[in-house]
Protein backbone atom coordinates (compact mmCIF):
# COMPACT_ATOMS: atom_id res chain seq x y z
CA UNK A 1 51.59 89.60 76.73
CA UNK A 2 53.46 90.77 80.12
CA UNK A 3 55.79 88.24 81.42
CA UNK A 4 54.67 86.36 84.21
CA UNK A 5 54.95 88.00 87.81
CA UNK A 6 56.61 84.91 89.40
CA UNK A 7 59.77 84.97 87.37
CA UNK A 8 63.29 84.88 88.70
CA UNK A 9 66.00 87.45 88.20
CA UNK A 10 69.24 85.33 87.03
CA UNK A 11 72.34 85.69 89.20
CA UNK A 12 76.08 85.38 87.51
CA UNK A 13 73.74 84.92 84.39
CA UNK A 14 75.28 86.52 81.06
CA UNK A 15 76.30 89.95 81.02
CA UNK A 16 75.54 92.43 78.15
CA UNK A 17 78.42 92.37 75.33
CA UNK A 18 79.66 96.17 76.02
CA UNK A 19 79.61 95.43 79.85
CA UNK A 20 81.36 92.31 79.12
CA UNK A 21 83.83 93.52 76.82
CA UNK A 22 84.77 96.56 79.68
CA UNK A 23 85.23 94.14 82.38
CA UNK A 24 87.20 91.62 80.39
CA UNK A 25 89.81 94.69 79.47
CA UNK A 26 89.51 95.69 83.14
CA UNK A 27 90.83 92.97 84.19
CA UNK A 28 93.61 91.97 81.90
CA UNK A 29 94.75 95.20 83.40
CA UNK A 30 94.35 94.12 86.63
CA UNK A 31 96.13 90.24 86.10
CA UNK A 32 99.41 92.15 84.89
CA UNK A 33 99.61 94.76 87.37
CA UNK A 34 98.46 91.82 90.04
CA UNK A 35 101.55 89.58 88.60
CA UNK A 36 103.54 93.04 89.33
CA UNK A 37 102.01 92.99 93.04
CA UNK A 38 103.07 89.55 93.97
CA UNK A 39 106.64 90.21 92.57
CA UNK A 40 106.91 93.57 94.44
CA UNK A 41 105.68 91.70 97.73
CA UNK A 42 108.22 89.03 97.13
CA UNK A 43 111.00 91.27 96.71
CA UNK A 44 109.79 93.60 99.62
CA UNK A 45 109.89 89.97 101.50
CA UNK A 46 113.40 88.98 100.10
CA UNK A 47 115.02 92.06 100.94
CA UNK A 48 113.74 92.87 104.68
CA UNK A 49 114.78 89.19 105.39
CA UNK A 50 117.87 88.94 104.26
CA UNK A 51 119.04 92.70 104.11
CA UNK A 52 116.48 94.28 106.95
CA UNK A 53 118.64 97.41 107.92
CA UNK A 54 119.50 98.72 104.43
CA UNK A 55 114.96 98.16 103.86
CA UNK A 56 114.03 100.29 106.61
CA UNK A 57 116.99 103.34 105.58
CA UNK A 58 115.38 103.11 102.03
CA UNK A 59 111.98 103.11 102.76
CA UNK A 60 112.82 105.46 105.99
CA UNK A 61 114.30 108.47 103.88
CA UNK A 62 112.53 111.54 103.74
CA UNK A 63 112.28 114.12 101.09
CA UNK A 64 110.17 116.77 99.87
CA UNK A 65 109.28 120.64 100.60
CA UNK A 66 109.22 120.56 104.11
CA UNK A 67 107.69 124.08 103.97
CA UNK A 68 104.65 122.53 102.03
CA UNK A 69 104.52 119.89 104.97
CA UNK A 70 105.56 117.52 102.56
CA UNK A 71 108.75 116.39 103.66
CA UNK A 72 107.93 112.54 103.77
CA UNK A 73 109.52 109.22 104.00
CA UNK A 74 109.46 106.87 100.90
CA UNK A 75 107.16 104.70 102.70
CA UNK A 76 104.35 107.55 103.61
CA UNK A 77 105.03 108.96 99.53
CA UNK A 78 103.52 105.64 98.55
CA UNK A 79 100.93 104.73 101.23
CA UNK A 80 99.49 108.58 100.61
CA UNK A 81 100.75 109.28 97.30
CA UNK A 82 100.84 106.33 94.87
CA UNK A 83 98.11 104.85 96.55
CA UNK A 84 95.72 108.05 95.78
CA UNK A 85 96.38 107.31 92.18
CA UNK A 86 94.99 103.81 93.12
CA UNK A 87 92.34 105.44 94.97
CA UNK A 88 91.29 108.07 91.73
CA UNK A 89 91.08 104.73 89.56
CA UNK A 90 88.97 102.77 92.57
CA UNK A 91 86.58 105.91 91.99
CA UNK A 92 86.01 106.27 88.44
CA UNK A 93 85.50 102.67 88.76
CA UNK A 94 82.22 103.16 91.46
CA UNK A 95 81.01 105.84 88.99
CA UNK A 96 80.78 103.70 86.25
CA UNK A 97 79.34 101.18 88.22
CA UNK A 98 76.93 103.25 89.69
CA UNK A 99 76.06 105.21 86.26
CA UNK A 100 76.52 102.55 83.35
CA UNK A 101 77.62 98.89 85.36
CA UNK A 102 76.56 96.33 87.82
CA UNK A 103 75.06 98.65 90.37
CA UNK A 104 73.07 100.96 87.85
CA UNK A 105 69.71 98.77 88.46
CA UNK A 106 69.03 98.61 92.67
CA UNK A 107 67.63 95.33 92.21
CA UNK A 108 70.48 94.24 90.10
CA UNK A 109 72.85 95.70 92.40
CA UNK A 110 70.97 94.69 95.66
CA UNK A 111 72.64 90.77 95.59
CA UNK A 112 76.58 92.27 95.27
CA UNK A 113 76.16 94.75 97.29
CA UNK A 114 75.00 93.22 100.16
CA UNK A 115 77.55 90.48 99.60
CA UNK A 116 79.76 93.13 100.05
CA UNK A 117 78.86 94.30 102.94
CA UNK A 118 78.57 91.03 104.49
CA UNK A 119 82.10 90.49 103.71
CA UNK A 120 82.98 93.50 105.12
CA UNK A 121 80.69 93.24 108.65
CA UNK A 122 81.75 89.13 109.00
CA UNK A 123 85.55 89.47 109.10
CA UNK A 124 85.25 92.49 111.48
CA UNK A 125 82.91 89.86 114.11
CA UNK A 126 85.68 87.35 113.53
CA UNK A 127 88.56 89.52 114.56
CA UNK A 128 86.41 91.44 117.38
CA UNK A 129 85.22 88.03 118.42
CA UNK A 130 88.96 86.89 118.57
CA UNK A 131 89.91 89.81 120.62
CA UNK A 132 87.64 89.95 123.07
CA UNK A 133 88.14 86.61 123.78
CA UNK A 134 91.96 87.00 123.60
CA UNK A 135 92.37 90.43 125.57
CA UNK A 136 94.10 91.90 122.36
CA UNK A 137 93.30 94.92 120.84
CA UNK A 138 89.70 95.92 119.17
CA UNK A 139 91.69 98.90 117.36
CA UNK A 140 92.70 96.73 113.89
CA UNK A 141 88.87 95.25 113.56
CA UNK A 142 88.82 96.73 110.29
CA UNK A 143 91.91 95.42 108.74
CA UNK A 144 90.78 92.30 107.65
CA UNK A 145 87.76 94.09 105.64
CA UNK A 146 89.14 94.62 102.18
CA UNK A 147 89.73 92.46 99.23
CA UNK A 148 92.65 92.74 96.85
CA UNK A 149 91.34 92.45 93.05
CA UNK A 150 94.83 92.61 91.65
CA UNK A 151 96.36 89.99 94.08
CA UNK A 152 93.19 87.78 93.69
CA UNK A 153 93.59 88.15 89.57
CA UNK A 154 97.37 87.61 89.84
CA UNK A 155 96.30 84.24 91.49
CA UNK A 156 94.23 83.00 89.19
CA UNK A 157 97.32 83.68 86.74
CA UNK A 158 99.49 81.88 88.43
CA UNK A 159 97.20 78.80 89.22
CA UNK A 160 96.20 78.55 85.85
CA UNK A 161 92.10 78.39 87.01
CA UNK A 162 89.57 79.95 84.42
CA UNK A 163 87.15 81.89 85.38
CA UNK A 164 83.70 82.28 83.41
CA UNK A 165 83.05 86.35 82.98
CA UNK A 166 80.36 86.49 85.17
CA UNK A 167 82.04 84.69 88.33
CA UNK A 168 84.87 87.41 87.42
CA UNK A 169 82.21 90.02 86.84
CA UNK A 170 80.96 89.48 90.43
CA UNK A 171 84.33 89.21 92.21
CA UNK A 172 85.24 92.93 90.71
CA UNK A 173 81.79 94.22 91.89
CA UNK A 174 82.45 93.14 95.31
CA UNK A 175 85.86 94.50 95.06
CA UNK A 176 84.31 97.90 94.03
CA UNK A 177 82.08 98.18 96.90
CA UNK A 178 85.08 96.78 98.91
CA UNK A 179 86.92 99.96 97.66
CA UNK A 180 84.01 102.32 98.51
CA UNK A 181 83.20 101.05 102.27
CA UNK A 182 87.43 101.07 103.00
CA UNK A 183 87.49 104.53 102.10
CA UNK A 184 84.73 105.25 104.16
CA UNK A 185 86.37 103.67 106.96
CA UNK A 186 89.69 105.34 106.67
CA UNK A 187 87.91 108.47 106.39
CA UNK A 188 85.82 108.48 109.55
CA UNK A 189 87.88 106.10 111.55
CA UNK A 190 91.15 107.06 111.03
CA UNK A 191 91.17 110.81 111.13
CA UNK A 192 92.33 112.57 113.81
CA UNK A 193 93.33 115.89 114.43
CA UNK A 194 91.82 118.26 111.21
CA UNK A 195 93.42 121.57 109.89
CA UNK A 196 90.16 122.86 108.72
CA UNK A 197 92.01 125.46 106.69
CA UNK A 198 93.67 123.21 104.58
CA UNK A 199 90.40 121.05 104.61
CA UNK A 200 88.59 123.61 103.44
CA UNK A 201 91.16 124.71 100.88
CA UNK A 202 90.94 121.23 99.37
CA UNK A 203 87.58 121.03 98.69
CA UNK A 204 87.53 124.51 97.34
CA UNK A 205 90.28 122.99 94.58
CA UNK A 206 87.64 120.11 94.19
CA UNK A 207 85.20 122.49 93.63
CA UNK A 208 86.87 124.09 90.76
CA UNK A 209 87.97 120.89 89.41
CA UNK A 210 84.49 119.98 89.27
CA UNK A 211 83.72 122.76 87.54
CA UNK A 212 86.18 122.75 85.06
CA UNK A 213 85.10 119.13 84.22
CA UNK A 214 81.18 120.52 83.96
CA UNK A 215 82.29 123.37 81.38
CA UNK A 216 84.24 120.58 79.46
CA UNK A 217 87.68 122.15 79.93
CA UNK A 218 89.97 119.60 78.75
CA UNK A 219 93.48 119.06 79.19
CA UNK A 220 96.06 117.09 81.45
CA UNK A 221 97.94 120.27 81.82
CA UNK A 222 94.67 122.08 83.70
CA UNK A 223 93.76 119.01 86.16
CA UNK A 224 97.02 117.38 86.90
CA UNK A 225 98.37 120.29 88.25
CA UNK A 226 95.13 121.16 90.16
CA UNK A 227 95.18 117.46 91.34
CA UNK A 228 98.64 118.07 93.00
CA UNK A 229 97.52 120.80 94.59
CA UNK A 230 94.61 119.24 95.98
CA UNK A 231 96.62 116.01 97.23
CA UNK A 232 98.80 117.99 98.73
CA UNK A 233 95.89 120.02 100.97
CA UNK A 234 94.03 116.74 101.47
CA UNK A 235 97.60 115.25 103.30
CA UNK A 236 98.04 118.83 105.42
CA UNK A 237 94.65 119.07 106.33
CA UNK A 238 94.48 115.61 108.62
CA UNK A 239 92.28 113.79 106.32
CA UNK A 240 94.41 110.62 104.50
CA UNK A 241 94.98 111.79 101.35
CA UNK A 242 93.83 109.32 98.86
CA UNK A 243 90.45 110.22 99.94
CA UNK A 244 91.54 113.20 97.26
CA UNK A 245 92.02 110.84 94.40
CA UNK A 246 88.59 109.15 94.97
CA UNK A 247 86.86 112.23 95.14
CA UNK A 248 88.24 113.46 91.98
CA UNK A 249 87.45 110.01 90.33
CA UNK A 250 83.76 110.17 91.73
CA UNK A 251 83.55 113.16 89.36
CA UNK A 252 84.46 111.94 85.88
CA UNK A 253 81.14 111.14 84.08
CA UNK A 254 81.55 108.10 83.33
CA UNK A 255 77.83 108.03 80.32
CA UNK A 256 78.56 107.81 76.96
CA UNK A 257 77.32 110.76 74.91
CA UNK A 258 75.87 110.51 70.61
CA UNK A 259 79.19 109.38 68.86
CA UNK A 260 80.68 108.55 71.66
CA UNK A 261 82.82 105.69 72.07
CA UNK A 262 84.50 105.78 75.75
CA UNK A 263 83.24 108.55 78.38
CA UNK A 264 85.72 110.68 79.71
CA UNK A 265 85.80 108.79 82.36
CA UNK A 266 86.58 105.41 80.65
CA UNK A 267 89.09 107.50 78.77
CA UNK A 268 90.81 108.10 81.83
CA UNK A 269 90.32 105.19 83.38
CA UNK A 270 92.00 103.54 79.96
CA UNK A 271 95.19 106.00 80.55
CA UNK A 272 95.53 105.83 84.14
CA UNK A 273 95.08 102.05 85.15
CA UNK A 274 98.08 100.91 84.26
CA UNK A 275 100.05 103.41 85.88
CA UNK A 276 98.02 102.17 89.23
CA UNK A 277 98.28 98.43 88.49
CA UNK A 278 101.67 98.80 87.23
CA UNK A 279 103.52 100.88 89.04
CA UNK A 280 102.02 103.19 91.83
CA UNK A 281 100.25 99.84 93.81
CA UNK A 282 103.58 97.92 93.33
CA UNK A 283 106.05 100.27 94.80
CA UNK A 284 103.45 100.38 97.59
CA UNK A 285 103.68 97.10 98.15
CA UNK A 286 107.75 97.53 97.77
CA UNK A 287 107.67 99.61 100.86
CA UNK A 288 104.88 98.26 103.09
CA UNK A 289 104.99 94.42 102.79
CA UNK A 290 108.61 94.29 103.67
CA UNK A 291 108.32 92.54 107.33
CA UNK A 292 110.01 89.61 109.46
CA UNK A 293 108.92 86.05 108.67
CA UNK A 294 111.23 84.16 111.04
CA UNK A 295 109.71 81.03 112.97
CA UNK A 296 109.34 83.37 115.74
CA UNK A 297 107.48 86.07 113.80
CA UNK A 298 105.40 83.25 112.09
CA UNK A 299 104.07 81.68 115.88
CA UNK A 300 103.55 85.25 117.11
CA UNK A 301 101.01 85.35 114.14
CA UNK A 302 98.99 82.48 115.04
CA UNK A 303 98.92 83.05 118.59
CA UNK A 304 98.87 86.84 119.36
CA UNK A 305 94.76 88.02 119.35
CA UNK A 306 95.11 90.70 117.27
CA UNK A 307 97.00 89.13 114.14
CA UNK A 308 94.89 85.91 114.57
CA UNK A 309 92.23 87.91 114.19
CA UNK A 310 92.97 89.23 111.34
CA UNK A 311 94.31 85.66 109.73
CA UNK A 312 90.80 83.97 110.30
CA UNK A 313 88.72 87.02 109.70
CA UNK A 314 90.22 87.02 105.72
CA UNK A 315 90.21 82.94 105.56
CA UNK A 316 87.16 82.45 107.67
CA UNK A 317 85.29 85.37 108.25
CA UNK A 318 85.53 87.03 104.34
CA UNK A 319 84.54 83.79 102.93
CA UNK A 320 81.62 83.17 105.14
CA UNK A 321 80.15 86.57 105.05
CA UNK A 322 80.44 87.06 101.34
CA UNK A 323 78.71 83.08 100.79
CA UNK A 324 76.01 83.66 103.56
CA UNK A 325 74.72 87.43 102.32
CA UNK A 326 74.87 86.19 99.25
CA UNK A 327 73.06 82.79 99.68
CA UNK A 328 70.25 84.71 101.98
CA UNK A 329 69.65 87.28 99.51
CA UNK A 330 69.34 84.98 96.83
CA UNK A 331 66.49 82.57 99.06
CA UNK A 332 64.50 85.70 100.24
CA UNK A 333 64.34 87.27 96.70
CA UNK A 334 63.82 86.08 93.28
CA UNK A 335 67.16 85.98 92.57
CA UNK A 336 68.29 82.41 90.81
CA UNK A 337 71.43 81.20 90.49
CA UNK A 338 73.27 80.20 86.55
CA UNK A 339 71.82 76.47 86.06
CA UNK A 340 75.49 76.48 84.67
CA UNK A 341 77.21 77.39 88.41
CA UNK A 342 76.88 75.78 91.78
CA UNK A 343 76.59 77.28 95.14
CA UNK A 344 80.35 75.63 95.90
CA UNK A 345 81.38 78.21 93.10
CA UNK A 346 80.18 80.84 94.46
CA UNK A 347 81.85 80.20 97.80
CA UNK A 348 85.36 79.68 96.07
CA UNK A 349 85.22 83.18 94.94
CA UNK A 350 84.16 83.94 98.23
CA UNK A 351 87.54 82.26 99.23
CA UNK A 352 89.40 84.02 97.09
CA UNK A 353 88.01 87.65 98.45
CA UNK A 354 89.66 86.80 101.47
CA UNK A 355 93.23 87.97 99.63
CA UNK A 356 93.51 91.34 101.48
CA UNK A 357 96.66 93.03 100.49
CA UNK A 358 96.81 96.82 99.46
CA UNK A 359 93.89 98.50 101.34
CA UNK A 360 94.85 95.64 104.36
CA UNK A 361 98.43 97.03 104.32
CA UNK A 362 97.46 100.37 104.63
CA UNK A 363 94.99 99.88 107.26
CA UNK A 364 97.44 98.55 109.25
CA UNK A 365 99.59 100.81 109.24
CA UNK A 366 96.75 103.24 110.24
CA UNK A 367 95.62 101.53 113.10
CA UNK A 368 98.42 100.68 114.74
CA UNK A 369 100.61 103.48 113.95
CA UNK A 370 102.30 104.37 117.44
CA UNK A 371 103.27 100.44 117.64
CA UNK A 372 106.18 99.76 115.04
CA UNK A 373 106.27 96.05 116.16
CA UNK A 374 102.61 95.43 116.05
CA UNK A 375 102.12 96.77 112.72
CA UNK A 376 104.64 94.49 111.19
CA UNK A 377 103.24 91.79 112.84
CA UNK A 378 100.13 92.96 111.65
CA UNK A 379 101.33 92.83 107.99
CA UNK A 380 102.74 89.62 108.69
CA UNK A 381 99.47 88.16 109.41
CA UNK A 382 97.61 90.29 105.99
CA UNK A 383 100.33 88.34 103.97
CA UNK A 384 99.66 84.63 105.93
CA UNK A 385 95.92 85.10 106.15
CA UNK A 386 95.59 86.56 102.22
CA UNK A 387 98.03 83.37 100.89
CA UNK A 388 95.62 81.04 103.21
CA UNK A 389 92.78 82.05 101.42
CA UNK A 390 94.49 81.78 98.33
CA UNK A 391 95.30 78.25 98.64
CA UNK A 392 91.92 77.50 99.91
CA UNK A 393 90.19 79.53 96.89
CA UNK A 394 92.93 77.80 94.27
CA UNK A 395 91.93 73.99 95.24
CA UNK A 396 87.65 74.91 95.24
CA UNK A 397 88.42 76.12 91.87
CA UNK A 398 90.72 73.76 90.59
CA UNK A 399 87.85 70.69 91.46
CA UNK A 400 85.58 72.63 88.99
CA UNK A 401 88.39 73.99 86.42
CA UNK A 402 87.17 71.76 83.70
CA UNK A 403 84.34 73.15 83.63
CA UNK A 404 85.03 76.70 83.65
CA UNK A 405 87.38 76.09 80.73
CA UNK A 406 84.23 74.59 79.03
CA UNK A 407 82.18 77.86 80.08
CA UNK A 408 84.71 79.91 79.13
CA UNK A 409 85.12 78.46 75.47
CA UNK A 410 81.47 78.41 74.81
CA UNK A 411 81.89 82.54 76.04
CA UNK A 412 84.95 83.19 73.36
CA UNK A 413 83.25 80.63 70.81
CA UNK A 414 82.91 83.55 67.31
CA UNK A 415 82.73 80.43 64.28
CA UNK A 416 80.78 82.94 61.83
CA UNK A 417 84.39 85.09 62.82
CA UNK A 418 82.62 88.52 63.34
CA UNK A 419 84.52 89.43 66.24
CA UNK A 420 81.19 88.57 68.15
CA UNK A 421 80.85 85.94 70.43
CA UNK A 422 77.89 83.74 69.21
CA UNK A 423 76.31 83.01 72.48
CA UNK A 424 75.43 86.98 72.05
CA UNK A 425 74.15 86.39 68.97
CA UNK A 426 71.98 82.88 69.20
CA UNK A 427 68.62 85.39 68.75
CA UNK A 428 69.51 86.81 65.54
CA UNK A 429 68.50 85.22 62.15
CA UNK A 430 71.26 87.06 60.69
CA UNK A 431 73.98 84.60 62.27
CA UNK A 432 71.85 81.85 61.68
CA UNK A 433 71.71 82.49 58.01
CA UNK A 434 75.67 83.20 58.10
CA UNK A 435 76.34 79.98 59.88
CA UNK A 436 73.93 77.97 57.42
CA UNK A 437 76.74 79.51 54.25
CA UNK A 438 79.18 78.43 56.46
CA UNK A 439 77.98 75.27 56.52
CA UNK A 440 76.64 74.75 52.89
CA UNK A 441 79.92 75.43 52.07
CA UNK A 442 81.71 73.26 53.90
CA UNK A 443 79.37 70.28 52.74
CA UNK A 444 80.20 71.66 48.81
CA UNK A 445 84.00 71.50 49.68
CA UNK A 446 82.98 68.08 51.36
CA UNK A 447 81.02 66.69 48.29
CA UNK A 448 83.99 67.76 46.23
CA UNK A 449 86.45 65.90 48.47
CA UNK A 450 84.13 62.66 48.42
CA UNK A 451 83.92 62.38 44.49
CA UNK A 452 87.77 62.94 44.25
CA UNK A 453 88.16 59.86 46.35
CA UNK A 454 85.72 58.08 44.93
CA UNK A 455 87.19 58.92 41.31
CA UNK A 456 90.82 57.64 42.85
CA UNK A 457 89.38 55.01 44.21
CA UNK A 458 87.80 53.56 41.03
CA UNK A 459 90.98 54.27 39.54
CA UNK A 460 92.79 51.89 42.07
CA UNK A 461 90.35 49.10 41.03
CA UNK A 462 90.35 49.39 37.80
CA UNK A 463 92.90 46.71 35.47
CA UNK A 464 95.90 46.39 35.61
C-alpha cells in the first residue's frame, strides 16, 4: 500500500545512527578546538590591551622565501596559511554533505539550505541598510555573513546548554553552507589584480592532485608536498589562498566503498580536524582578534555606520534571516517541524549563528585592507556583535534547557547496553525480546529478594 500523498517530511526529526554518530564526533572536535578559539581570542584581547606595541611587532614580522613571494608577516601566514588548512577541512566537509549527509536528498537539503542563504542575504540588508542610511561604507556588507561553528560549540560548553543532535545537526549544516557561500564571496569579491601564470600553474597542480587521488595513489608524502606547492601558487597568483585548501578538500571522495569503514575522505577529515580546530584556527585568532577595546573604541562601535552594521546584522539580521527562510520554507512545503521542538528553538539556534568569528575576521581584513583603523574597528565590532548574539542565543536556550537534557537522555538512553541507542532500535523485535530477559530477570532477582525478607521477617516474629 503506497503511503499517502499528503504526508509531511519531518524537520530536526531523528537522524540515521551512522549520520548521527559522524556528526556527534564532528563536533566534539569542534567544542575543544572552539574552547581553544575563545582562549586564543582572549589572549589576543589581553595582550593588544595591555601590551599593544610588542602585539603588532609579533604579529608584524615577516619571514619566508621572498624569492617564492612568500616573504609574509605572521599575521598574513595565518589568515592565508593556517586558515587554508581550515578551509581543506570546511571542504571535505561540503563533500560529504553533498555525497553521503544532510544535503545528499534536494528536498532534504532544500529547508537548510535556504536557511542558509537567508542568513547570509539578511545580515548583508541589515548592514547595507545601516550604511546607506548612515553615509558609511557599503564595502564590508559581507562581513557580517558567516557563522562560527567552533565559537558557537565552545558556547554551548561554556553555558552548560544541551543540545538535542538534530538542533546541533542543523546548526553544522548551516555552518557548512555558511563555509561554501564565504568562499564564494572571497573568491569573486575580493580578488583583484590576477597573475594568470601562477593561476594557471595552480590549477594545473590541482589537476594532478586530482588525478593522483582518481588512480588511488596514496601517501602523505605525494599530496602534502603537492599541496604546498599549490598554496603557494594560489597566494602568488592574486586569488586568496585558502580557496586552494577547499578545492583540494572538494576532491576527497568522501562514499564508502565494500569493507569500508571511513572514506578517504572521512579518513582525512579524522586526521586533519584537529590540527584545524586545535591549532591552525587558534593562532589565527592569536593574530587577528588582537584589537583596542577602550571606552572610546567601544562607542565608536555602536555609533560609526559601518561597524554598527555589522553588530546588528550578526544579532539582528543572522537571526532573523536564518528563523524567517526557515519558517517560510517550512509553511510553503510539507516540511513539519519535531512535535518534540518549538519554533522559539529554532530561532535560538538562529541566535546563536549570529557568532561570526573566523571567516568574519578575515573578511575584514579583506575589505578594508588599505584602512588599518577601520579594520580594527571592524574586528572590534565581529567580537561585540558575535558575544551579543551569544548572550541572546545562551538565555533562549537556557528557558528550554530542561528539556533538551530530557531529549538528549532519551537520545543516549542504550539499557539492553549494546552500544546502540534504543530509540534506534524501538522497531526491532530483537531488542524487545532482549529487554523482556532483562526484565524477567530482574523480577527473578526481585522474587528472590522478596522471599528473603519475608523469611527474615517471619523470623523476627517468631518467639522469643
Amino acid at each position: 500500500m503506497s503511503a499517502p500523498r499528503n504526508r509531511r517530511t519531518p524537520f530536526l526529526g531523528r537522524m540515521s545512527l551512522p549520520e548521527r554518530n559522524f556528526i556527534a564526533e564532528a563536533l566534539r572536535a569542534e567544542t575543544v578546538g572552539g574552547i581553544l578559539l575563545l582562549a586564543a581570542a582572549v589572549a589576543a584581547l589581553i595582550w593588544a590591551n595591555t601590551l599593544g606595541k610588542s602585539y603588532e611587532t609579533v604579529r608584524g614580522f615577516h619571514l619566508g622565501p621572498a624569492a617564492l613571494g612568500l616573504d609574509l608577516s605572521l599575521q598574513h601566514w595565518a589568515a592565508n596559511g593556517l586558515l587554508a588548512v581550515f578551509f581543506f577541512v570546511a571542504g571535505i566537509e561540503l563533500k560529504r554533505e553533498l555525497v553521503a549527509g544532510e544535503l545528499r536528498d534536494p528536498k532534504a537539503a532544500a529547508l537548510p539550505v535556504v536557511a542558509a542563504l537567508c542568513g547570509m542575504a539578511m545580515p548583508a540588508v541589515v548592514y547595507f541598510a545601516v550604511n546607506s542610511i548612515g553615509g558609511g561604507s557599503l564595502q564590508g556588507w559581507a562581513v557580517p555573513t558567516a557563522t562560527d561553528i567552533a565559537f558557537a560549540l565552545a558556547v554551548l560548553a561554556v553555558i552548560g546548554t544541551s543540545l538535542p543532535a538534530a538542533l546541533r545537526a542543523f546548526l553544522l549544516t548551516l555552518a557548512v553552507v555558511d563555509d561554501l557561500f564565504a568562499i564564494l564571496i572571497i573568491a569573486i569579491f575580493f580578488t583583484s589584480k590576477i597573475d594568470f601564470l601562477a593561476l594557471g600553474l595552480a590549477v594545473a597542480g590541482l589537476v594532478i592532485f586530482y588525478l593522483l587521488l582518481r588512480k588511488g595513489v596514496r601517501g602523505w608524502y605525494v599530496y602534502v608536498p603537492l599541496a604546498l606547492v599549490i598554496w603557494g601558487l594560489m597566494e602568488n597568483s592574486g586569488v586568496h589562498a585558502t580557496i586552494a585548501g577547499v578545492a583540494m578538500g572538494l576532491m576527497l571522495r568522501c562514499t564508502r566503498r565494500d569493507g569500508e569503514t571511513q572514506s578517504p575522505g572521512e579518513h582525512i577529515e579524522h586526521l586533519v580536524r584537529p590540527l584545524s580546530a586545535g591549532f591552525a584556527v587558534p593562532l589565527f585568532a592569536l593574530f587577528s582578534a588582537g584589537v583596542s577595546l577602550s571606552g572610546g573604541a567601544v562607542h565608536e562601535v555602536f555609533t560609526r555606520p559601518e561597524t554598527l552594521g555589522v553588530v546588528l546584522g550578526l544579532v539582528v539580521g543572522k537571526a532573523l534571516g536564518i528563523f524567517g527562510g526557515t519558517w517560510c520554507t517550512a509553511r510553503f512545503t510539507r516540511a513539519q517541524l519535531n512535535p518534540d521542538l518549538k519554533w522559539p528553538d529554532v530561532f535560538a539556534v538562529a541566535s546563536l549563528a549570529g557568532i561570526g568569528f573566523t571567516v568574519s575576521l578575515l573578511i575584514g581584513e579583506l575589505a578594508f585592507a588599505g584602512d588599518l583603523v577601520l579594520t580594527d574597528e571592524i574586528k572590534a565590532s565581529v567580537l561585540i556583535g558575535s558575544l551579543l548574539a551569544a548572550v541572546l542565543a545562551g538565555i533562549l536556550l537556557k528557558v528550554r534547557n530542561t528539556k533538551y537534557k530530557k531529549l538528549c537522555e532519551d537520545e543516549e538512553r542504550d539499557e539492553d547496553q549494546d552500544g546502540i541507542p534504543d530509540i534506534y532500535e524501538l522497531d526491532k523485535p530483537e531488542y524487545h525480546l532482549r529487554m523482556a530477559a532483562i526484565h524477567e530477570a530482574k523480577a527473578a532477582e526481585h522474587r528472590r529478594l522478596a522471599e528473603v525478607a519475608s523469611d527474615s521477617h517471619a523470623g523476627d516474629d517468631g518467639p522469643a
